[in-house]
Protein backbone atom coordinates (compact mmCIF):
# COMPACT_ATOMS: atom_id res chain seq x y z
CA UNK A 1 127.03 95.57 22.70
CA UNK A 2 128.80 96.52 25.94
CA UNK A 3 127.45 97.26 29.51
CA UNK A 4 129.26 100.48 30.42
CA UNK A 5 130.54 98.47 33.27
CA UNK A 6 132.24 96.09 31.10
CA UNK A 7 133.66 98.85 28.39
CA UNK A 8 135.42 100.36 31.65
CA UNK A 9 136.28 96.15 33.02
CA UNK A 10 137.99 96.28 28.92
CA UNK A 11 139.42 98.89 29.22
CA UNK A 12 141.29 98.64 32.82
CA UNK A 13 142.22 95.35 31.57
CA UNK A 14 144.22 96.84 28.69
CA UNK A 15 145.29 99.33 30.62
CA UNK A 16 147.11 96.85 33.10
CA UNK A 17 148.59 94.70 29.99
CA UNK A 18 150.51 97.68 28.62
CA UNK A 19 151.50 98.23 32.04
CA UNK A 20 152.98 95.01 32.68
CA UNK A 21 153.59 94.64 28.82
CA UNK A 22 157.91 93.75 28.54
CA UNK A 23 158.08 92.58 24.97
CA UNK A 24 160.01 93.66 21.28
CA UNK A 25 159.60 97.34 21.14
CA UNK A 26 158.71 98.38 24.37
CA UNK A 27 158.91 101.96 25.60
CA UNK A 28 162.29 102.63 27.82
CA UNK A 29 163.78 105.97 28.92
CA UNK A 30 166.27 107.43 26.73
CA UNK A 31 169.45 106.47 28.78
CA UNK A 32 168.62 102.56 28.91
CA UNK A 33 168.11 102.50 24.78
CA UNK A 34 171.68 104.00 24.48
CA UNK A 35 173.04 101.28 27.06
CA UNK A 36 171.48 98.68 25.12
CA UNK A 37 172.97 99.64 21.64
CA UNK A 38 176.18 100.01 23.90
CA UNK A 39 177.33 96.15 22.13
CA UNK A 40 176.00 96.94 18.73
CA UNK A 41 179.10 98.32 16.41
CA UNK A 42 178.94 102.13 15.09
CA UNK A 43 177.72 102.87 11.86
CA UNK A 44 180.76 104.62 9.95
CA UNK A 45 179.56 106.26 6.98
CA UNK A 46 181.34 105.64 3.65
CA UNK A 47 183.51 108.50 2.21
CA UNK A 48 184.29 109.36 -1.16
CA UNK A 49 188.15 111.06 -0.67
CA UNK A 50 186.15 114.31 -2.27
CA UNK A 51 186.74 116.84 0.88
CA UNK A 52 183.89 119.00 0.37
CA UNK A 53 181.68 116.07 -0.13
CA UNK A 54 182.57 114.03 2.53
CA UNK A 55 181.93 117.26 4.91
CA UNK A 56 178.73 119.00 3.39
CA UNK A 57 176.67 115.22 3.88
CA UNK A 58 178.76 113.57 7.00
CA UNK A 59 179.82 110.39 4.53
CA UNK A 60 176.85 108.31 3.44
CA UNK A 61 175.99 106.32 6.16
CA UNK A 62 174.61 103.03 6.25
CA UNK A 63 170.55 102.52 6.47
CA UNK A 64 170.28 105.74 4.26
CA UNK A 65 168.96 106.51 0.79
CA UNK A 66 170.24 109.32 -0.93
CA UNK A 67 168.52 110.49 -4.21
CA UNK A 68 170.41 111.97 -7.07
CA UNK A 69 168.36 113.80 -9.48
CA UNK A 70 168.93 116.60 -12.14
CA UNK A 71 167.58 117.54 -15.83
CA UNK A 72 167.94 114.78 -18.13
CA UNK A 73 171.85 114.62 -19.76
CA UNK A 74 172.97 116.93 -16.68
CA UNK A 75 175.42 114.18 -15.33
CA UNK A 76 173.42 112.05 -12.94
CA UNK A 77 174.85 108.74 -14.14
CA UNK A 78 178.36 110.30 -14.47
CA UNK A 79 177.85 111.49 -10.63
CA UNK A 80 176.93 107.94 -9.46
CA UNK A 81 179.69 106.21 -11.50
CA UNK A 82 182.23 108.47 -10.18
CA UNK A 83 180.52 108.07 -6.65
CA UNK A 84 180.55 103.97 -7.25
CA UNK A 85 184.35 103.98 -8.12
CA UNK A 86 185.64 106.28 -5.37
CA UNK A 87 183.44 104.10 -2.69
CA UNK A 88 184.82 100.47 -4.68
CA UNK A 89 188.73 102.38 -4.02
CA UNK A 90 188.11 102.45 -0.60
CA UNK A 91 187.18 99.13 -0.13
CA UNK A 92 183.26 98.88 -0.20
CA UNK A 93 181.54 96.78 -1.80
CA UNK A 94 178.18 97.35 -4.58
CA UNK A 95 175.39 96.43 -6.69
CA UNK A 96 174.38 98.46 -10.03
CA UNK A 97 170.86 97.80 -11.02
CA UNK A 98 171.16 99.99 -14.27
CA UNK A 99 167.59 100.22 -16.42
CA UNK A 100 167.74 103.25 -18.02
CA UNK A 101 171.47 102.57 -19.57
CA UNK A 102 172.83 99.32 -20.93
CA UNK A 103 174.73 97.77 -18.43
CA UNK A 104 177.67 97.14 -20.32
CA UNK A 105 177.65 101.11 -21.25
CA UNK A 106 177.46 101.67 -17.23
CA UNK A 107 180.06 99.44 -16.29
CA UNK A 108 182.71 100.05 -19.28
CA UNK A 109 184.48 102.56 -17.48
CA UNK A 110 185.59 100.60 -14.79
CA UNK A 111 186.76 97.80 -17.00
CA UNK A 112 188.45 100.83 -18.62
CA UNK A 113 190.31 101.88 -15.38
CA UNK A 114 190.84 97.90 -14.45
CA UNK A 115 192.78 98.40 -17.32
CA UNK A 116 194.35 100.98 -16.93
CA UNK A 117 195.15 100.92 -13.22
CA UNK A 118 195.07 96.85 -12.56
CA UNK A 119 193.02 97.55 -9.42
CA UNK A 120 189.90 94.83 -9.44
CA UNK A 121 186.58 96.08 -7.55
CA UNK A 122 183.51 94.99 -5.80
CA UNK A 123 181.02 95.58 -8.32
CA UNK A 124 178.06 93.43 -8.92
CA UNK A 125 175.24 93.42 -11.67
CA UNK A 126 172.47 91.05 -12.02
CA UNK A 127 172.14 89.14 -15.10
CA UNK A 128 169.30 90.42 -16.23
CA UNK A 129 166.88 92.92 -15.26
CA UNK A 130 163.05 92.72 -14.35
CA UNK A 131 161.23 96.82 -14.62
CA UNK A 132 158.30 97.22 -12.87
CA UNK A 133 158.71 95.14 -9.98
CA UNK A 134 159.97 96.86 -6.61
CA UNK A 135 159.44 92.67 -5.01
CA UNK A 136 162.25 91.48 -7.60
CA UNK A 137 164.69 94.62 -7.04
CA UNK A 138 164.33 94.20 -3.02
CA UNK A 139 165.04 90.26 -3.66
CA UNK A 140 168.01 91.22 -5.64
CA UNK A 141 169.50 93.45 -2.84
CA UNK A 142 169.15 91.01 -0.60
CA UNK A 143 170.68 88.37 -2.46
CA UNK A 144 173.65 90.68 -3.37
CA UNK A 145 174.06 91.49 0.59
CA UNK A 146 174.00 87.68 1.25
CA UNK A 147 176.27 86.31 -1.48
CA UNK A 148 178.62 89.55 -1.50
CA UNK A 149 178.50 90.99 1.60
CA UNK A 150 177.99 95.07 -0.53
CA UNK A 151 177.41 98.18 1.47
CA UNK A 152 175.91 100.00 -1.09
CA UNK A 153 173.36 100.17 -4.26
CA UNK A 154 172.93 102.16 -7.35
CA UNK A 155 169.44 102.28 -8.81
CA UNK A 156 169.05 104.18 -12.06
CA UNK A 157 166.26 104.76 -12.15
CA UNK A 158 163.41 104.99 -9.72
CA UNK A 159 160.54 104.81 -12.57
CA UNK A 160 161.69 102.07 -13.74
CA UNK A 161 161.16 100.19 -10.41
CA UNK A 162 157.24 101.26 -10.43
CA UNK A 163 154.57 100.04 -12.10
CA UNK A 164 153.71 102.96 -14.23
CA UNK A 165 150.19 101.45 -15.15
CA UNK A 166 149.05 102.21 -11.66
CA UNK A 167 146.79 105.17 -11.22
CA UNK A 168 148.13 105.77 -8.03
CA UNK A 169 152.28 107.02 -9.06
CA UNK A 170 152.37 109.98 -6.59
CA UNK A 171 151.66 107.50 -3.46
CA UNK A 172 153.28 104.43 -4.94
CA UNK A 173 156.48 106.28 -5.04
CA UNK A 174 156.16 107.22 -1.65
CA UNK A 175 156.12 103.62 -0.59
CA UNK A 176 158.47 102.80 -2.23
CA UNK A 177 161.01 104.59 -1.20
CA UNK A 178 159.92 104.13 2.14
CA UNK A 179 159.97 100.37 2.00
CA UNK A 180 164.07 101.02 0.52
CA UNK A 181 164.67 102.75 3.19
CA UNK A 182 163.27 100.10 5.61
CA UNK A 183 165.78 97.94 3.77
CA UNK A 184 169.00 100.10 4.19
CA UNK A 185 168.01 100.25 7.80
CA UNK A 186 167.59 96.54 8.01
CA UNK A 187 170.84 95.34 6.19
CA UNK A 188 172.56 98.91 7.00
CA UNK A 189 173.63 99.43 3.54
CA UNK A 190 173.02 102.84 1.40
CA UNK A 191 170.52 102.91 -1.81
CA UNK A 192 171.24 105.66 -4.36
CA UNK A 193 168.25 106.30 -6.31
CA UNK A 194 168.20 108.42 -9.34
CA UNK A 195 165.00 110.52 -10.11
CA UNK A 196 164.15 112.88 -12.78
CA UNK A 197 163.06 115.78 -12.74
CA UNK A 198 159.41 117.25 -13.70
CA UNK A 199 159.75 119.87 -17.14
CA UNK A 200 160.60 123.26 -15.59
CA UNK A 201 158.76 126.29 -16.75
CA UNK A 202 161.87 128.28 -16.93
CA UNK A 203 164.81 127.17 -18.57
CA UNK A 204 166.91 129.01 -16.14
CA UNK A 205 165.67 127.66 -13.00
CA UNK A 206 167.71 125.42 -10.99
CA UNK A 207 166.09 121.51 -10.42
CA UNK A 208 165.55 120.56 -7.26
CA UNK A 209 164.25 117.88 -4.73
CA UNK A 210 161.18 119.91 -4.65
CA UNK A 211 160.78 119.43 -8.74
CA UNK A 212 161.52 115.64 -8.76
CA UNK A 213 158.83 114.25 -11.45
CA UNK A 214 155.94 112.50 -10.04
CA UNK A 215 155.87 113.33 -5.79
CA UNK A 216 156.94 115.40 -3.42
CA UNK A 217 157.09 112.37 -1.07
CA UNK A 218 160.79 111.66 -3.45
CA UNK A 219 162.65 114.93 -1.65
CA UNK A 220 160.84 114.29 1.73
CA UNK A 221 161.78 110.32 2.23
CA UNK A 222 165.34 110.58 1.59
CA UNK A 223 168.08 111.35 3.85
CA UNK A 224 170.61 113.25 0.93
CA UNK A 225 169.17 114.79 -1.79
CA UNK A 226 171.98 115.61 -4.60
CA UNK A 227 171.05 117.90 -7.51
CA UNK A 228 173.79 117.61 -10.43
CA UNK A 229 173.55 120.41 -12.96
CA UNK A 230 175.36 120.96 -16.15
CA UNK A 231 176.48 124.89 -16.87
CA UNK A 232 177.20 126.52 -20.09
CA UNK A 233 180.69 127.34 -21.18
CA UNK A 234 181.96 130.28 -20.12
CA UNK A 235 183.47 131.25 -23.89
CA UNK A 236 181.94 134.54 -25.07
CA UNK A 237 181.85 135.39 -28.83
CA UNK A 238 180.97 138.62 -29.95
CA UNK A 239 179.90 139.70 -26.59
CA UNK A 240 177.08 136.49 -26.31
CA UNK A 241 177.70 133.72 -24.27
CA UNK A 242 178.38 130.49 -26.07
CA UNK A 243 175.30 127.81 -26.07
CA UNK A 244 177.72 124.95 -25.17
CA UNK A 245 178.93 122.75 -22.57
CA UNK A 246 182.10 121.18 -24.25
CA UNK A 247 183.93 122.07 -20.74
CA UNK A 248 182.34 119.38 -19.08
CA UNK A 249 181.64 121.75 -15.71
CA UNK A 250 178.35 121.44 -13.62
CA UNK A 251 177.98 121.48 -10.27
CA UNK A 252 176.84 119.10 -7.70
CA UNK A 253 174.36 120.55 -5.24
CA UNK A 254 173.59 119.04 -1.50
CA UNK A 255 169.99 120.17 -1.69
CA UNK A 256 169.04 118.92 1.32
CA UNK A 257 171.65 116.49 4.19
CA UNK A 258 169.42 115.78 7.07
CA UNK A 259 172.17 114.52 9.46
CA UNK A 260 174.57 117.60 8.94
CA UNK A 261 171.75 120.18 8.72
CA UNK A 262 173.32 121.00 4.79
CA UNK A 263 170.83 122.83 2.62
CA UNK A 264 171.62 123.89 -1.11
CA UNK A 265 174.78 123.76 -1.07
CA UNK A 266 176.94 123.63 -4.37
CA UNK A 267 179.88 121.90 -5.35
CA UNK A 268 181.96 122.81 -8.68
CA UNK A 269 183.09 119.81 -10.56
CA UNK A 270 184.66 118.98 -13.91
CA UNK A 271 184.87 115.98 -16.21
CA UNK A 272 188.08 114.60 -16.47
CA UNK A 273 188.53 111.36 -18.55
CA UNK A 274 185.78 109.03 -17.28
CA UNK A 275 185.24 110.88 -13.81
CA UNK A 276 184.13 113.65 -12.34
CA UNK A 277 186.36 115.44 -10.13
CA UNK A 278 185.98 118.62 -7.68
CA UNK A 279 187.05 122.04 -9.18
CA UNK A 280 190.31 123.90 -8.14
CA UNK A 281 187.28 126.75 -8.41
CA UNK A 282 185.36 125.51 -5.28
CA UNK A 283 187.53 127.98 -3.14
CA UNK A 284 186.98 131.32 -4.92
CA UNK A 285 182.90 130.37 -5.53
CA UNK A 286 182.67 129.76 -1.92
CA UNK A 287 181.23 133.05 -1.22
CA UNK A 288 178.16 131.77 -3.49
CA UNK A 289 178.20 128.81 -2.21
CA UNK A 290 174.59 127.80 -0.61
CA UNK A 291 173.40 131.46 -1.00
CA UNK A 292 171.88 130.66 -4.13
CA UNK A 293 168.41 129.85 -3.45
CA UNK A 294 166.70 130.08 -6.82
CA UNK A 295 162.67 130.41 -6.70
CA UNK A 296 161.66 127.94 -8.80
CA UNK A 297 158.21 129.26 -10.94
């Protein structure tokens, strides 16, 4: 044990080291950290060519993960395919790590356009796929960043990438998406994560970040959170409202865009072909637009 004397001797002497201390990640004014990222280039965030978009979440910019969630069947993987082939368009470059859907199912559409259009992409699968194992998935990132040079990654889904013996899921999934977002930084890519969503008590309420299934930590990690809904078809027979959705609309909500300051947010979009595609009916819902702020039960 120490003499007081030498606790305060320590302690000076630490004192005095921080002082003088000039290595990796020391503390400068504000001013001098600017100057020094004066060489480094910009990071220009990726845009989709969909307007409203593009605005509501300032492009997805590199070292970001965004999380798309919604109820199961609602459109998710739709909204990322459409998302993947609008970023390939404009020249960027990505890996699908698809668990949840075959591959082959996930990637037919843009053989299907290849086809149809003769434009090739930057796409990139791997061969085979290994659940369970966030180690392998990071691995496969970087490998896909060092062989292919991509900007971005689609992961559906995120419980397929934890180890869903552990009896720790809520914290697990924390890390995890805090260790992918360590990795966008690093390589300055974007990671799209899909999550699902917890059962809601009310069949009318509107999923949210806040009712991703599992933890809270999913909605407070991310940069963009991106709710896609399905709605039921406005036909009305006999004075009831039809129990369909055979008109393919749903919208796309920005529940949360921490660089623009966007909150809840909604986008109208319809299925056309293959795609999704913004609604001519975004203009005259813009008075609702955002305001809607559902309680959830």
């Amino acid at each position: 044990m120490l003499s007081i004397e030498e606790e305060v001797k320590a302690k000076i002497k630490q004192y005095e080291d921080l002082y003088n201390y000039d290595g990796p990640g020391k503390i400068v004014g504000w001013k001098e950290y600017l100057k020094s990222k004066e060489s480094e280039a910009e990071l220009t965030p990726m845009v989709t060519g969909h307007s409203e978009l593009d605005f509501l979440v300032g492009g997805f910019q590199p070292g970001e993960v965004i999380i798309v969630t919604g109820i199961k069947g609602n459109g998710k993987t739709l909204f990322l395919q459409t998302i993947t082939n609008e970023l390939c368009k404009r020249g960027n470059a990505g890996v699908v790590f698809s668990y949840e859907n075959n591959p082959r199912n996930w990637l037919s559409v843009f053989k299907k356009e290849r086809e149809k259009t003769g434009r090739d992409i930057k796409l990139y699968v791997p061969e085979s796929l290994n659940p369970g194992s966030l180690e392998w998935l990071e691995k496969r990132i970087i490998e896909s960043y060092v062989k292919h040079s991509i900007n971005f990654v689609m992961v559906d889904h995120l419980h397929y990438v934890v180890d869903m013996s552990t009896m720790k899921l809520a914290q697990d999934i924390g890390a995890i998406i805090r260790r992918l977002v360590t990795l966008a930084k690093e390589f300055n890519i974007v990671i799209f994560i899909v999550s699902h969503q917890k059962v809601l008590p009310d069949t009318k309420a509107e999923p949210s970040l806040d009712t991703c299934k599992d933890s809270s930590a999913i909605g407070q990690e991310c940069a963009t959170g991106i709710v896609v809904h399905r709605v039921q078809d406005d036909t009305v027979t006999e004075g009831v409202k039809a129990d369909s959705y055979d008109q393919g609309l749903c919208f796309v909500k920005i529940d949360k865009a921490r660089r623009t300051g966007t909150y809840r947010k909604k986008i109208w979009y319809q299925k056309r072909g293959d795609w999704l595609v913004p609604s001519l009916g975004n203009q005259e819902a813009e008075h609702d637009n955002g305001t809607n702020t559902t309680e959830l039960i």
